[in-house]
PDB file of N, CA and C in Angstrom:
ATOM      1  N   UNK A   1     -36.139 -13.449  -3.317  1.00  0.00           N
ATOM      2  CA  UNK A   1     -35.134 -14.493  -3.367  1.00  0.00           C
ATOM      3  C   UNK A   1     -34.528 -14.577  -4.767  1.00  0.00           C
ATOM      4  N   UNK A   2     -35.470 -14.294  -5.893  1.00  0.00           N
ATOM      5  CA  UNK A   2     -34.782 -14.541  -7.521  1.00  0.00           C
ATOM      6  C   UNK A   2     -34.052 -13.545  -7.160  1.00  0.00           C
ATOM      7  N   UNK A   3     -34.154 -12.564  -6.932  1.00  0.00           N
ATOM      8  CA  UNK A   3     -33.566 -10.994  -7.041  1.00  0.00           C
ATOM      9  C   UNK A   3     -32.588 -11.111  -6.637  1.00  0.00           C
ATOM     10  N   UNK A   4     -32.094 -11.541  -5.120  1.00  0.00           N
ATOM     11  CA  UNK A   4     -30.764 -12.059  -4.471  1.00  0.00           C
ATOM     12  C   UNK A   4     -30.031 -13.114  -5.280  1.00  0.00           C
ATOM     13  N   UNK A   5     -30.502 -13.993  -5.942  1.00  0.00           N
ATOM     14  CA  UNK A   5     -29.630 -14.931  -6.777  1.00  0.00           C
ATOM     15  C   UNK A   5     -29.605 -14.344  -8.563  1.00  0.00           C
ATOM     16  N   UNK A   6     -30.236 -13.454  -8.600  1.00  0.00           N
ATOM     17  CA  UNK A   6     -29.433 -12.498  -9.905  1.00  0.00           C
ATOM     18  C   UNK A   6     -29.098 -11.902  -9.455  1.00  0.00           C
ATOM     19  N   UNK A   7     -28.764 -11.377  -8.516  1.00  0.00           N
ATOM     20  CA  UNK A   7     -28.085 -10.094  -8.238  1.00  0.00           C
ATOM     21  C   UNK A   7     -26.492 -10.844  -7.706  1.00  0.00           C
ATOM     22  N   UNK A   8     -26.002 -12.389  -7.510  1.00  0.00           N
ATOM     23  CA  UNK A   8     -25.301 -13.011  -7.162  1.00  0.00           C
ATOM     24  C   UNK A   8     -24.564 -13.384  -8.505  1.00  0.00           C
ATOM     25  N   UNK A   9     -25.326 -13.670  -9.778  1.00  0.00           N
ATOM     26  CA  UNK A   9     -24.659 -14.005 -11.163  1.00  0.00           C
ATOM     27  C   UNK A   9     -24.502 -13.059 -11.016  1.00  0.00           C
ATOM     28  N   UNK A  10     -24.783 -11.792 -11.813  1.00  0.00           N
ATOM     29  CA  UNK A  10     -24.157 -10.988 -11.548  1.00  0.00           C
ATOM     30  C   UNK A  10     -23.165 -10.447 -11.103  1.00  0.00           C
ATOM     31  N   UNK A  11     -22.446 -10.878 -10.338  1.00  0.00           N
ATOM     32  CA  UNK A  11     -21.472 -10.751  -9.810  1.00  0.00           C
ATOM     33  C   UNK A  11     -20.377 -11.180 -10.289  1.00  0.00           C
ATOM     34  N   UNK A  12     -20.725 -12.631 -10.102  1.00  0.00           N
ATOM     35  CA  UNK A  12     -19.458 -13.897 -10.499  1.00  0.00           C
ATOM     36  C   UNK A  12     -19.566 -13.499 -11.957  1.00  0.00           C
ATOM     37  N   UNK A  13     -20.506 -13.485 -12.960  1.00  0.00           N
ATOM     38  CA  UNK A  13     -20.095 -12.856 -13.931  1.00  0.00           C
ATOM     39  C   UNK A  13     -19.368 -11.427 -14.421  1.00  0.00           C
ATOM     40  N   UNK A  14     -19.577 -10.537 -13.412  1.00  0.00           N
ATOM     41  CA  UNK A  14     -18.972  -9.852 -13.895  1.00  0.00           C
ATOM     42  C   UNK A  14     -17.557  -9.570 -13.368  1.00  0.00           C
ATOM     43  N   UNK A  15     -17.015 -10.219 -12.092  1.00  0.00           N
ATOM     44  CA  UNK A  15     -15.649 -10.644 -12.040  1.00  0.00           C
ATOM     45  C   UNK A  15     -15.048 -11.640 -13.066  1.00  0.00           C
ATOM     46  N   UNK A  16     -15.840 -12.556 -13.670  1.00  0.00           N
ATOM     47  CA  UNK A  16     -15.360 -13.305 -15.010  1.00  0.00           C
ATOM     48  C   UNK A  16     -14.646 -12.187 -15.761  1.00  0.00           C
ATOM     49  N   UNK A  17     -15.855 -11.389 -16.133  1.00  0.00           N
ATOM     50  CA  UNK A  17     -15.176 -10.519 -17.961  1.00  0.00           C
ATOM     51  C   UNK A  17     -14.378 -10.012 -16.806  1.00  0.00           C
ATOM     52  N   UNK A  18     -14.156  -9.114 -16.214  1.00  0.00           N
ATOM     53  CA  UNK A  18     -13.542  -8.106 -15.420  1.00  0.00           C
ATOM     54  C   UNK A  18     -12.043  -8.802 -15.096  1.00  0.00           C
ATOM     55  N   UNK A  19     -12.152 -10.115 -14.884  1.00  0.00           N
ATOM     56  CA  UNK A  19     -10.694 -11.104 -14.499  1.00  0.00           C
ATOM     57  C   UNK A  19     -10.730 -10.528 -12.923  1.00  0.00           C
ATOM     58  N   UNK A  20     -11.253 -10.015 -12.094  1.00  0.00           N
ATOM     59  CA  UNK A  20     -10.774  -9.940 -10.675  1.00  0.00           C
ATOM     60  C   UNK A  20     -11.692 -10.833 -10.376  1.00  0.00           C
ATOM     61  N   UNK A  21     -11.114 -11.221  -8.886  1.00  0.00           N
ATOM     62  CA  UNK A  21     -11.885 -12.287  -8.036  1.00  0.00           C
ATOM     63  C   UNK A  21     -11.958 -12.338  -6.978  1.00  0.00           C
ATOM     64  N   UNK A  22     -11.830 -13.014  -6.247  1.00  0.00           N
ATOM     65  CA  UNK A  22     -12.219 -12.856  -4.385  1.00  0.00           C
ATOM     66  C   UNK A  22     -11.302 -11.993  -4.096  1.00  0.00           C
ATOM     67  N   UNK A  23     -12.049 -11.067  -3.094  1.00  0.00           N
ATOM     68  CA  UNK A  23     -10.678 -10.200  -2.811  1.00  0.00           C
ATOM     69  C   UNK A  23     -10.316 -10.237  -1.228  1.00  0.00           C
ATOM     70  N   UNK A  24     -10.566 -11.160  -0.685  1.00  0.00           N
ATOM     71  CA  UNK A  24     -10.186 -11.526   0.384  1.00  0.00           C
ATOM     72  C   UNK A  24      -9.675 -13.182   0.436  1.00  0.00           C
ATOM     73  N   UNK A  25      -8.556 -12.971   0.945  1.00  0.00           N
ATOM     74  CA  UNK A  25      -8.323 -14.517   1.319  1.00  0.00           C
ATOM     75  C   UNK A  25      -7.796 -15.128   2.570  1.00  0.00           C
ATOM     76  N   UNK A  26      -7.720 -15.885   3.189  1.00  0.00           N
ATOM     77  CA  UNK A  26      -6.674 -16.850   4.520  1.00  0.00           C
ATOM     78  C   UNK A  26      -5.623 -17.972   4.066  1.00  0.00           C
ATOM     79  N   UNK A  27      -4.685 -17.573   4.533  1.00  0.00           N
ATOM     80  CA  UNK A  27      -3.479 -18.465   4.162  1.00  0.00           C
ATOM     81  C   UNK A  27      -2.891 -18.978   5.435  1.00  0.00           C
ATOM     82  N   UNK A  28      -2.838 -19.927   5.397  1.00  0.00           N
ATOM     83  CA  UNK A  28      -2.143 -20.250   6.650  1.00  0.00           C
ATOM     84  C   UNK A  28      -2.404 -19.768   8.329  1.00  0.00           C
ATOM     85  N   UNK A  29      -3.637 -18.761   8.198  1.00  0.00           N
ATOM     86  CA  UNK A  29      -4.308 -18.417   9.211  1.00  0.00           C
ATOM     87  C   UNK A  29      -3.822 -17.315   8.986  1.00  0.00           C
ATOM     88  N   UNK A  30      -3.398 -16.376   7.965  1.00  0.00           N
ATOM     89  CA  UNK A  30      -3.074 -14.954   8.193  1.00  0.00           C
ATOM     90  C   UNK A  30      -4.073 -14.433   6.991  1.00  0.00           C
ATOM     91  N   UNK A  31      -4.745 -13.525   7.197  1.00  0.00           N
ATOM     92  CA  UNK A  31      -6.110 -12.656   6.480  1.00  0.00           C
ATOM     93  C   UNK A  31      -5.097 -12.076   5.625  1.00  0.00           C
ATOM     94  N   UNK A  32      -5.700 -11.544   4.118  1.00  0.00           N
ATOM     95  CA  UNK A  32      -5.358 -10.849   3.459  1.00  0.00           C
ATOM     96  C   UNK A  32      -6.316 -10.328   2.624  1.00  0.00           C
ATOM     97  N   UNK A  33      -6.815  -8.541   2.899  1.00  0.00           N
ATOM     98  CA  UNK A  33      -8.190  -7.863   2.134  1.00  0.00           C
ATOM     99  C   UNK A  33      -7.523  -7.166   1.048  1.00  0.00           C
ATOM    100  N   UNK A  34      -8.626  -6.756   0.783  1.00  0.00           N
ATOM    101  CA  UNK A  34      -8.078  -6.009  -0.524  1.00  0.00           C
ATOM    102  C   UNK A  34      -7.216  -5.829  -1.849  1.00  0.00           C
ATOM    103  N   UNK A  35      -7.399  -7.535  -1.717  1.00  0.00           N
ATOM    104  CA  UNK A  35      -6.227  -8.231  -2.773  1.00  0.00           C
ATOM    105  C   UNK A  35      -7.050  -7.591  -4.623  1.00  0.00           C
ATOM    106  N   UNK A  36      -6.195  -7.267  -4.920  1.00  0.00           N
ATOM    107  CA  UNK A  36      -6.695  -6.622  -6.061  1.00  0.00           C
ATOM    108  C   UNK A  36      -5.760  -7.323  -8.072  1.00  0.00           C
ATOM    109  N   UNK A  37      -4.787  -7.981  -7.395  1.00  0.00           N
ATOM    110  CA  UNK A  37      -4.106  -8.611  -8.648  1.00  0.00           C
ATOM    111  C   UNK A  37      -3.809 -10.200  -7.830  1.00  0.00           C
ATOM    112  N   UNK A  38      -4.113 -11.067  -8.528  1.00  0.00           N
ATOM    113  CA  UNK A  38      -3.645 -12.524  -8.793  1.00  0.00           C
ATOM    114  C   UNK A  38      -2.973 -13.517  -9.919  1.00  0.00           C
ATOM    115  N   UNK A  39      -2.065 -13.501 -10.064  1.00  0.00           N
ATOM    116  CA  UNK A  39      -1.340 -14.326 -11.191  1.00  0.00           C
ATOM    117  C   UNK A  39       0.147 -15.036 -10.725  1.00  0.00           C
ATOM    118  N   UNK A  40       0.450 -15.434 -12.261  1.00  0.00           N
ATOM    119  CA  UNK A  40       1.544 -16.234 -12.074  1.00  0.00           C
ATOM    120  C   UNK A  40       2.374 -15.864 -12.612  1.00  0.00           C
ATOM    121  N   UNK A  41       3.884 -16.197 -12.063  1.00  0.00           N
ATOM    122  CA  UNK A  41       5.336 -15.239 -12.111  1.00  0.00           C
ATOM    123  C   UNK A  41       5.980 -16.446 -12.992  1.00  0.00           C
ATOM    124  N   UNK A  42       6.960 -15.619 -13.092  1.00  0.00           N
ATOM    125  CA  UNK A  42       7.651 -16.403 -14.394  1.00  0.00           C
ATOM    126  C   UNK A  42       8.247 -17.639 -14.064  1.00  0.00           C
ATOM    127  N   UNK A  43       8.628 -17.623 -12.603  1.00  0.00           N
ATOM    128  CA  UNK A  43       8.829 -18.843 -12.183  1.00  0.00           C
ATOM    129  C   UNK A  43       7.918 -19.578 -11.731  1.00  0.00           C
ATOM    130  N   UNK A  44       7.115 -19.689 -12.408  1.00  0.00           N
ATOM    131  CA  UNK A  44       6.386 -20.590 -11.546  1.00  0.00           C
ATOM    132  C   UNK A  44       5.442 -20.906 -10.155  1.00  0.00           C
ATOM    133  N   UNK A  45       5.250 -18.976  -9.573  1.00  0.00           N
ATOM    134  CA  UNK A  45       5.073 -18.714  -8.188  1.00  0.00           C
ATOM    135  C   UNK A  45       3.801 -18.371  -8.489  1.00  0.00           C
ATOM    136  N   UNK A  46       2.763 -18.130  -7.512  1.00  0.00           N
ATOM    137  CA  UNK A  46       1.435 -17.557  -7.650  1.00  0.00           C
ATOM    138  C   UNK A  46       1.659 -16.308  -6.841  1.00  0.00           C
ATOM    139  N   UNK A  47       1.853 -15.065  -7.615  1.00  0.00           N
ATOM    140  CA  UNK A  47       1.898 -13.959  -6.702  1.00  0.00           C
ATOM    141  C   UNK A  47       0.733 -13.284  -6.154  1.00  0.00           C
ATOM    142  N   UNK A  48       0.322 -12.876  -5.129  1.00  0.00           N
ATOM    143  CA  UNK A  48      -1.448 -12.093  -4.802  1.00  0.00           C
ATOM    144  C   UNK A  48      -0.664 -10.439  -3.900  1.00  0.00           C
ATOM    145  N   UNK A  49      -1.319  -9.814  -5.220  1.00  0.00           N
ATOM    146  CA  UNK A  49      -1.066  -7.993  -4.833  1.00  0.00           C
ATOM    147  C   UNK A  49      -1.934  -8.099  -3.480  1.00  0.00           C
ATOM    148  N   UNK A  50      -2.078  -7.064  -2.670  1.00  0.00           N
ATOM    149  CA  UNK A  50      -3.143  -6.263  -2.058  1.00  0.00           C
ATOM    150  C   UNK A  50      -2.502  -4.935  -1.967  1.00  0.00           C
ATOM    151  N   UNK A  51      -3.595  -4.291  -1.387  1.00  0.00           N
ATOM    152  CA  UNK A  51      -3.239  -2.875  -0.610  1.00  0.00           C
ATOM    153  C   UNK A  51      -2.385  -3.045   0.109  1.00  0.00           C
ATOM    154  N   UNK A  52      -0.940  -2.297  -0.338  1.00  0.00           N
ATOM    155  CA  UNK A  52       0.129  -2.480   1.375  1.00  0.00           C
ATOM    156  C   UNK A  52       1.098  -3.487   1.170  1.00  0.00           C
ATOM    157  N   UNK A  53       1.212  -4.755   0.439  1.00  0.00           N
ATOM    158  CA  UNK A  53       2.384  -5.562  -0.008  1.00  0.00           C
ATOM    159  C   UNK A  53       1.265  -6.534  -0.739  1.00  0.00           C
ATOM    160  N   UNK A  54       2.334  -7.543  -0.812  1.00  0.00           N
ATOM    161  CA  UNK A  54       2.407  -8.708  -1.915  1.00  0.00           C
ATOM    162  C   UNK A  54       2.935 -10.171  -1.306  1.00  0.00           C
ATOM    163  N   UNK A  55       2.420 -11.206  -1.736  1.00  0.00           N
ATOM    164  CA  UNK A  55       3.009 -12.400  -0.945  1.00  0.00           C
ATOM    165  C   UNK A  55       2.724 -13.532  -1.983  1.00  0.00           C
ATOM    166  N   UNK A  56       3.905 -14.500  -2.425  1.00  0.00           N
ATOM    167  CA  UNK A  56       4.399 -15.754  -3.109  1.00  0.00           C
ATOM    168  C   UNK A  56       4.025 -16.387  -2.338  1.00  0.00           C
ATOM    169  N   UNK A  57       2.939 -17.267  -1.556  1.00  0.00           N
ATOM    170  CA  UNK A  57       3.125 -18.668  -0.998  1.00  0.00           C
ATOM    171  C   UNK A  57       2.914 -19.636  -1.575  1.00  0.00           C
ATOM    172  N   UNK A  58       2.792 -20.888  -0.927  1.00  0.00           N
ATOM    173  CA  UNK A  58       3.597 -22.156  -1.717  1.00  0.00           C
ATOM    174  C   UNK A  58       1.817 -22.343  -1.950  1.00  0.00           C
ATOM    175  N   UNK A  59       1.593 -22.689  -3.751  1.00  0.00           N
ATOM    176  CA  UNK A  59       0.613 -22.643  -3.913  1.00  0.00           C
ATOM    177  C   UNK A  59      -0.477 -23.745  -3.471  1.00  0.00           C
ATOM    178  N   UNK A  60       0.262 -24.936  -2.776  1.00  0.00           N
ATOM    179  CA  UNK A  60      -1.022 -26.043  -1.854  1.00  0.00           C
ATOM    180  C   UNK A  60      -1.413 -25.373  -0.844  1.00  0.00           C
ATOM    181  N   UNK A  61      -1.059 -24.120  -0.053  1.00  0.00           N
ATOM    182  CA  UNK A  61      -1.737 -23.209   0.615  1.00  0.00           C
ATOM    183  C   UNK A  61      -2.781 -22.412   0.551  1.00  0.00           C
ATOM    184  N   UNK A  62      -2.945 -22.053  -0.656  1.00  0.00           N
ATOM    185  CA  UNK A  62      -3.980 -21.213  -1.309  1.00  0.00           C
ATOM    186  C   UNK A  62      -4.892 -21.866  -1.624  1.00  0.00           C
ATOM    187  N   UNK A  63      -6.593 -21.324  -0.867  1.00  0.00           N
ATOM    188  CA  UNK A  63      -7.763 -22.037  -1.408  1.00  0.00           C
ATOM    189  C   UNK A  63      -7.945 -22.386  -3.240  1.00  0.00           C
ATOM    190  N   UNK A  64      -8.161 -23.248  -3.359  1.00  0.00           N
ATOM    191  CA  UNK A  64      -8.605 -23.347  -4.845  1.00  0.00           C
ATOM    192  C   UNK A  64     -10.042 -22.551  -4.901  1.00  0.00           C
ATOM    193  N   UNK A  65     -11.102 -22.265  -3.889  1.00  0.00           N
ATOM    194  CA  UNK A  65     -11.865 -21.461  -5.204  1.00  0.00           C
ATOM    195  C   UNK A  65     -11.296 -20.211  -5.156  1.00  0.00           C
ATOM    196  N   UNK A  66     -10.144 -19.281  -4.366  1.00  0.00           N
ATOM    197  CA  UNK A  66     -10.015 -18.449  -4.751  1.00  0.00           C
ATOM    198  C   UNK A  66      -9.020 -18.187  -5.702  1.00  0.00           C
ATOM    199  N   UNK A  67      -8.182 -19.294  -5.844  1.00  0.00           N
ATOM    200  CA  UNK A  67      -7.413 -19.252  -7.711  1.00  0.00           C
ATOM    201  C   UNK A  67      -8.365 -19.432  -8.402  1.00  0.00           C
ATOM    202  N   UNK A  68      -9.516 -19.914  -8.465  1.00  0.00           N
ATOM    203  CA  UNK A  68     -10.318 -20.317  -9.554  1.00  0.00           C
ATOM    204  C   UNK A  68     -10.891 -18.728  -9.793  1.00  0.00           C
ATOM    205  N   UNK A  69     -11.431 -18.121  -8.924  1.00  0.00           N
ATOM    206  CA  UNK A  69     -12.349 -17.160  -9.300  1.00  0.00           C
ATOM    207  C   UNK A  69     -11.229 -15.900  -9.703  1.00  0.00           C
ATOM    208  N   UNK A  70     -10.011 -16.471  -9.547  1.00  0.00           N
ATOM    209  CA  UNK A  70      -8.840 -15.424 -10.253  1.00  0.00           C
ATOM    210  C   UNK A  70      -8.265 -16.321 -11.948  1.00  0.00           C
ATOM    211  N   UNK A  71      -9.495 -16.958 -11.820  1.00  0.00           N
ATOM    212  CA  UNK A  71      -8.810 -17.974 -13.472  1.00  0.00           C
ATOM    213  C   UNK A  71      -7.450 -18.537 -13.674  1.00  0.00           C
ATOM    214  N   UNK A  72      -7.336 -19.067 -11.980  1.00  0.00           N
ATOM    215  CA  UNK A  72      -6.051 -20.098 -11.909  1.00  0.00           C
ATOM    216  C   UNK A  72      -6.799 -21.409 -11.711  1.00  0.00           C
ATOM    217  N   UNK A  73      -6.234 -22.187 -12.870  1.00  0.00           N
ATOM    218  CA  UNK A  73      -7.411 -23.190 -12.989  1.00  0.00           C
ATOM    219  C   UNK A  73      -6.096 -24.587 -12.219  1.00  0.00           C
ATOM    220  N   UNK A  74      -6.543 -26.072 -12.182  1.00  0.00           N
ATOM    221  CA  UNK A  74      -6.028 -27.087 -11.705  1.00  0.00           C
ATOM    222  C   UNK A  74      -4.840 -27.456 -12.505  1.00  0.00           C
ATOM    223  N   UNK A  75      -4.915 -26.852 -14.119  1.00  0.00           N
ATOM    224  CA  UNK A  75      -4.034 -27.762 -14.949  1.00  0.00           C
ATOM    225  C   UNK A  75      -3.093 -26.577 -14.927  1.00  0.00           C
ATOM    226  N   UNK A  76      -3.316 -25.465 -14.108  1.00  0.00           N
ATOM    227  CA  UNK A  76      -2.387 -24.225 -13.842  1.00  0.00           C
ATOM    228  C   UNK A  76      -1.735 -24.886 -12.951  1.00  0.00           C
ATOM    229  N   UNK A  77      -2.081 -25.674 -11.481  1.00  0.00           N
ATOM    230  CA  UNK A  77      -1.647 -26.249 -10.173  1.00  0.00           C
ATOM    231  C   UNK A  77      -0.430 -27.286 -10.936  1.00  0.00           C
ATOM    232  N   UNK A  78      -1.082 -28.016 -11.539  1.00  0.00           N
ATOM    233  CA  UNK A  78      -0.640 -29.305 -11.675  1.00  0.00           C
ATOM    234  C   UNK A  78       1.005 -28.522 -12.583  1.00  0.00           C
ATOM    235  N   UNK A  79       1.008 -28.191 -13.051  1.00  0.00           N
ATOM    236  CA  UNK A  79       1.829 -27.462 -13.949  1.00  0.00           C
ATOM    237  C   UNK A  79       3.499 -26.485 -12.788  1.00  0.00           C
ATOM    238  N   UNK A  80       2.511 -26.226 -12.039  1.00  0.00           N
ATOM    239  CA  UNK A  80       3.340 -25.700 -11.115  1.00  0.00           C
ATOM    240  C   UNK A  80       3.473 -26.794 -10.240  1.00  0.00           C
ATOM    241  N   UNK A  81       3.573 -28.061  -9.593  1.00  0.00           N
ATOM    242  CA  UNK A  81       3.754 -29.097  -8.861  1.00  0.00           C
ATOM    243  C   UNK A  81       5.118 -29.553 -10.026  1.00  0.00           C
ATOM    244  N   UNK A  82       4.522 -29.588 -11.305  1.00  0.00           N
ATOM    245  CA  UNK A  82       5.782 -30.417 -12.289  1.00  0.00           C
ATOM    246  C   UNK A  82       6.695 -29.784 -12.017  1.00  0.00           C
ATOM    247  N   UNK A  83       6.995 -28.239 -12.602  1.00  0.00           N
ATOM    248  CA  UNK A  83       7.721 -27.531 -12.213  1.00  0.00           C
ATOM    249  C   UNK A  83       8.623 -27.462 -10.922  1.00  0.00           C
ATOM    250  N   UNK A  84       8.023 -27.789  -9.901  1.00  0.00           N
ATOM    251  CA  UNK A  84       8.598 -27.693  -8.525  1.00  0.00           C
ATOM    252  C   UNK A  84       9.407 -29.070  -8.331  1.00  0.00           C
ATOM    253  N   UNK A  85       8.822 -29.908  -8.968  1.00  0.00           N
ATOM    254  CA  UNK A  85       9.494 -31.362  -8.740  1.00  0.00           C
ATOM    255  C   UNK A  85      10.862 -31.338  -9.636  1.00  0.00           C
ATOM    256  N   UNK A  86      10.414 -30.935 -10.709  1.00  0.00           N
ATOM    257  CA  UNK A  86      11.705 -31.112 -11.733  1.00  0.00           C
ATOM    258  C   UNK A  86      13.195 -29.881 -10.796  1.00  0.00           C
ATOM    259  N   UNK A  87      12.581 -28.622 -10.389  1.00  0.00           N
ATOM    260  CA  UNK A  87      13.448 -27.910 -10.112  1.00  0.00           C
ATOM    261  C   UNK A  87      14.314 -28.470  -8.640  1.00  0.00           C
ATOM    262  N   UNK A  88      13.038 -29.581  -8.179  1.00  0.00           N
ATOM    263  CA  UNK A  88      13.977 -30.365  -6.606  1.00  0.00           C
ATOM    264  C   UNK A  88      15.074 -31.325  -7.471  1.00  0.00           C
ATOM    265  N   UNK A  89      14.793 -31.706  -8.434  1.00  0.00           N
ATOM    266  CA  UNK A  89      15.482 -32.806  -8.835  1.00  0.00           C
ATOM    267  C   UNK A  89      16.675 -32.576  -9.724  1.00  0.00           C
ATOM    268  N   UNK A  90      17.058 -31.404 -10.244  1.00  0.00           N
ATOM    269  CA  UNK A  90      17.716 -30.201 -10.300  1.00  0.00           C
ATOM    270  C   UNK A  90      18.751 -30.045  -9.460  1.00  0.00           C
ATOM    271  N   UNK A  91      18.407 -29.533  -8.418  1.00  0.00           N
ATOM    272  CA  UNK A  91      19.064 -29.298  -7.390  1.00  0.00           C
ATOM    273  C   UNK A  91      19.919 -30.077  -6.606  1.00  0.00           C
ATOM    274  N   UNK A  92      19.071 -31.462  -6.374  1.00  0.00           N
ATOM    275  CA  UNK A  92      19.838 -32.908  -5.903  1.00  0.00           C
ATOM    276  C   UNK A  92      20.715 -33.454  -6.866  1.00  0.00           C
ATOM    277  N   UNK A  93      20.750 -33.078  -7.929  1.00  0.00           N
ATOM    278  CA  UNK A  93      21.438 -33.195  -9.113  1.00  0.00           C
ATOM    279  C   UNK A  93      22.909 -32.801  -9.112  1.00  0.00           C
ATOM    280  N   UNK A  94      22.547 -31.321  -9.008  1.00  0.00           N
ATOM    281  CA  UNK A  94      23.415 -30.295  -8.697  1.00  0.00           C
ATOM    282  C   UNK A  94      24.623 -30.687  -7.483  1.00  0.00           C
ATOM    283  N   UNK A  95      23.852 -30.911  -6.519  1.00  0.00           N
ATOM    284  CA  UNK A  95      23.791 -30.857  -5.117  1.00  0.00           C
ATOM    285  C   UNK A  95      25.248 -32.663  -4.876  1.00  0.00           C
ATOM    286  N   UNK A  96      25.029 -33.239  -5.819  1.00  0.00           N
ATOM    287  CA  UNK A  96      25.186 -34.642  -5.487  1.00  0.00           C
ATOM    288  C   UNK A  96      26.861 -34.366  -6.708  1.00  0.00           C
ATOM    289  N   UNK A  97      26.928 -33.847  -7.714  1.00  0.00           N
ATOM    290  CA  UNK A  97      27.373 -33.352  -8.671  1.00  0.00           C
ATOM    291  C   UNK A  97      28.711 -32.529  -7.967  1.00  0.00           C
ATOM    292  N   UNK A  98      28.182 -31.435  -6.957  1.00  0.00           N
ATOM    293  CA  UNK A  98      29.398 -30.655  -6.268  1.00  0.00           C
ATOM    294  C   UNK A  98      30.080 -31.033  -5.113  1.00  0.00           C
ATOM    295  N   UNK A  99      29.519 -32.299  -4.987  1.00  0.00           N
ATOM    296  CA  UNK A  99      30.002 -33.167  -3.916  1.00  0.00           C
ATOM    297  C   UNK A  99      29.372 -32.680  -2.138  1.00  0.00           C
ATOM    298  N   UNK A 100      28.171 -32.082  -2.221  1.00  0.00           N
ATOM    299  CA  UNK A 100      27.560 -32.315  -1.074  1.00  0.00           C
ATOM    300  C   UNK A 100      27.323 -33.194   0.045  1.00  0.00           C
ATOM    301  N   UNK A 101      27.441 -34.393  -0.346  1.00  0.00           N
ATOM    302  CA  UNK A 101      26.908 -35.377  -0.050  1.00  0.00           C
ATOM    303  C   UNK A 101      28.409 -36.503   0.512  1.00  0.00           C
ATOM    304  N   UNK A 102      28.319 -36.609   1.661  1.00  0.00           N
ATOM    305  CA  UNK A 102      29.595 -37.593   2.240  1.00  0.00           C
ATOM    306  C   UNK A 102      29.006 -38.153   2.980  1.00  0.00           C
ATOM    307  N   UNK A 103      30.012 -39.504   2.453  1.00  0.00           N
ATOM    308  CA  UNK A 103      30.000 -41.221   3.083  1.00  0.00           C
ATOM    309  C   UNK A 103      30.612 -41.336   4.196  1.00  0.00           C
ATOM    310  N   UNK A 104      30.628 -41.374   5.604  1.00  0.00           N
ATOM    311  CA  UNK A 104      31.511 -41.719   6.415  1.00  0.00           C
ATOM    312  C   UNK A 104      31.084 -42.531   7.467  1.00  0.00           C
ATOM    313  N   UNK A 105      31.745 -44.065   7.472  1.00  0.00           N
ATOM    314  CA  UNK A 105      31.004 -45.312   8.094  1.00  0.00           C
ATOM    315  C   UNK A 105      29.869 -45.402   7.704  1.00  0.00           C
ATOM    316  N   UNK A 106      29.689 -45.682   6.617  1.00  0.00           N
ATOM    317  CA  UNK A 106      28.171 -46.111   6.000  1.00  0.00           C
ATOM    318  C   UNK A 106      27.436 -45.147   6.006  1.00  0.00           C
ATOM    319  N   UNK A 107      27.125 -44.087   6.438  1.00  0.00           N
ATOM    320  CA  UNK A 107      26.760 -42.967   6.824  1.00  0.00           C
ATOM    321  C   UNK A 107      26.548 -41.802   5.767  1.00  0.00           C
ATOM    322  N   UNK A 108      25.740 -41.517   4.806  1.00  0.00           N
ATOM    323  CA  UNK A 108      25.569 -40.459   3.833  1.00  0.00           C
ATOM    324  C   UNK A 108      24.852 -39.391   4.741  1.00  0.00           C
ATOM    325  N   UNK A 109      26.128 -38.192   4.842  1.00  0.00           N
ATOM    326  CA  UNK A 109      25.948 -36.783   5.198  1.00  0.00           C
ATOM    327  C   UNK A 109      25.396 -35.881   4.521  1.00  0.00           C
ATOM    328  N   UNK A 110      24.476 -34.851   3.877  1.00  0.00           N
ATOM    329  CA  UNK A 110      24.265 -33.678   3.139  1.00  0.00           C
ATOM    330  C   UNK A 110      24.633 -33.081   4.015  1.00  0.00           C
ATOM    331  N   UNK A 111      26.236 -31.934   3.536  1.00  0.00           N
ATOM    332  CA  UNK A 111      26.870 -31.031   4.045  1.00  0.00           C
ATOM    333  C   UNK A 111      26.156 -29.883   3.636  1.00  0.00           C
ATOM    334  N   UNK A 112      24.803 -29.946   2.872  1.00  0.00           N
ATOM    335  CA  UNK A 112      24.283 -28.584   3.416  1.00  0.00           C
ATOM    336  C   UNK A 112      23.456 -28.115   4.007  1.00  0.00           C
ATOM    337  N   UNK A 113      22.994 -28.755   5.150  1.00  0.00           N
ATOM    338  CA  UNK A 113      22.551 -29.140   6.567  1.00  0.00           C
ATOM    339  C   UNK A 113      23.312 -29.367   7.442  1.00  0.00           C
ATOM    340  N   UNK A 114      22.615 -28.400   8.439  1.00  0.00           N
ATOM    341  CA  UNK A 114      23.785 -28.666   9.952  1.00  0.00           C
ATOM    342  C   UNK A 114      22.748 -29.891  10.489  1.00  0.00           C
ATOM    343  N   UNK A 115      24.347 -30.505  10.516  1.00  0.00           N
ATOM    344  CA  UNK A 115      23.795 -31.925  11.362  1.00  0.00           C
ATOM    345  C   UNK A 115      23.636 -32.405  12.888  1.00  0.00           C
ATOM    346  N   UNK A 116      22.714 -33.393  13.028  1.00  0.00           N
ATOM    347  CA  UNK A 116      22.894 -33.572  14.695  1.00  0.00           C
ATOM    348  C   UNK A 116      24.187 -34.306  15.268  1.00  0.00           C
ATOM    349  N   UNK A 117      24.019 -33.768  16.505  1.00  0.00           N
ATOM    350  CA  UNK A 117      25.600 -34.164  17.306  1.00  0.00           C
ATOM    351  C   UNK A 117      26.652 -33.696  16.594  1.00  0.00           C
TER     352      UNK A 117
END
């Protein structure tokens, strides 16, 4: 039993120095093996390599221990939530600015959405 739980540090330590980490993950109910790179893009995205492609999802999807054991820590999360908020608020900015947005009978439209009826 010691033998199985050093032979377990072991491990997690040596994915520490090494920087790789779980190499399997579930997102949204879709498997992904052989993930071999995990980090963060310049915008702000969490990209995860594997064998065969690559996939950006929205990072409240992604287990936290497997950002963690890729040394994406919480104040990494939180950082990317700011980011995402400021860039919505940006946009509505933008959005409100180019005149998106119409009044008709009390009624505020965003014309960049198809609307009902």
């Amino acid at each position: 039993m010691k033998v199985l739980l050093g032979m377990a540090v072991a491990v997690l330590v040596g994915r520490s120095v090494f920087g790789a980490g779980f190499t399997t993950v579930t997102i949204n109910g879709k498997g992904y093996t052989n993930v071999n790179d995990v980090h963060l893009t310049s915008d702000n995205r969490i990209m995860i390599l594997f064998s065969g492609g690559g996939v950006s999802p929205n990072a409240d999807t992604i287990p936290t221990d497997f950002l963690e054991s890729w040394n994406i820590t919480k104040e990494t999360l939180e950082k990317i939530k700011a980011s995402e908020a400021i860039k919505a608020e940006n946009n509505l900015q933008n959005a409100i600015v180019s005149g998106c947005f119409r009044k008709v009978d009390g009624v505020v439209y965003d014309t960049r959405k198809p609307q009902s009826g």
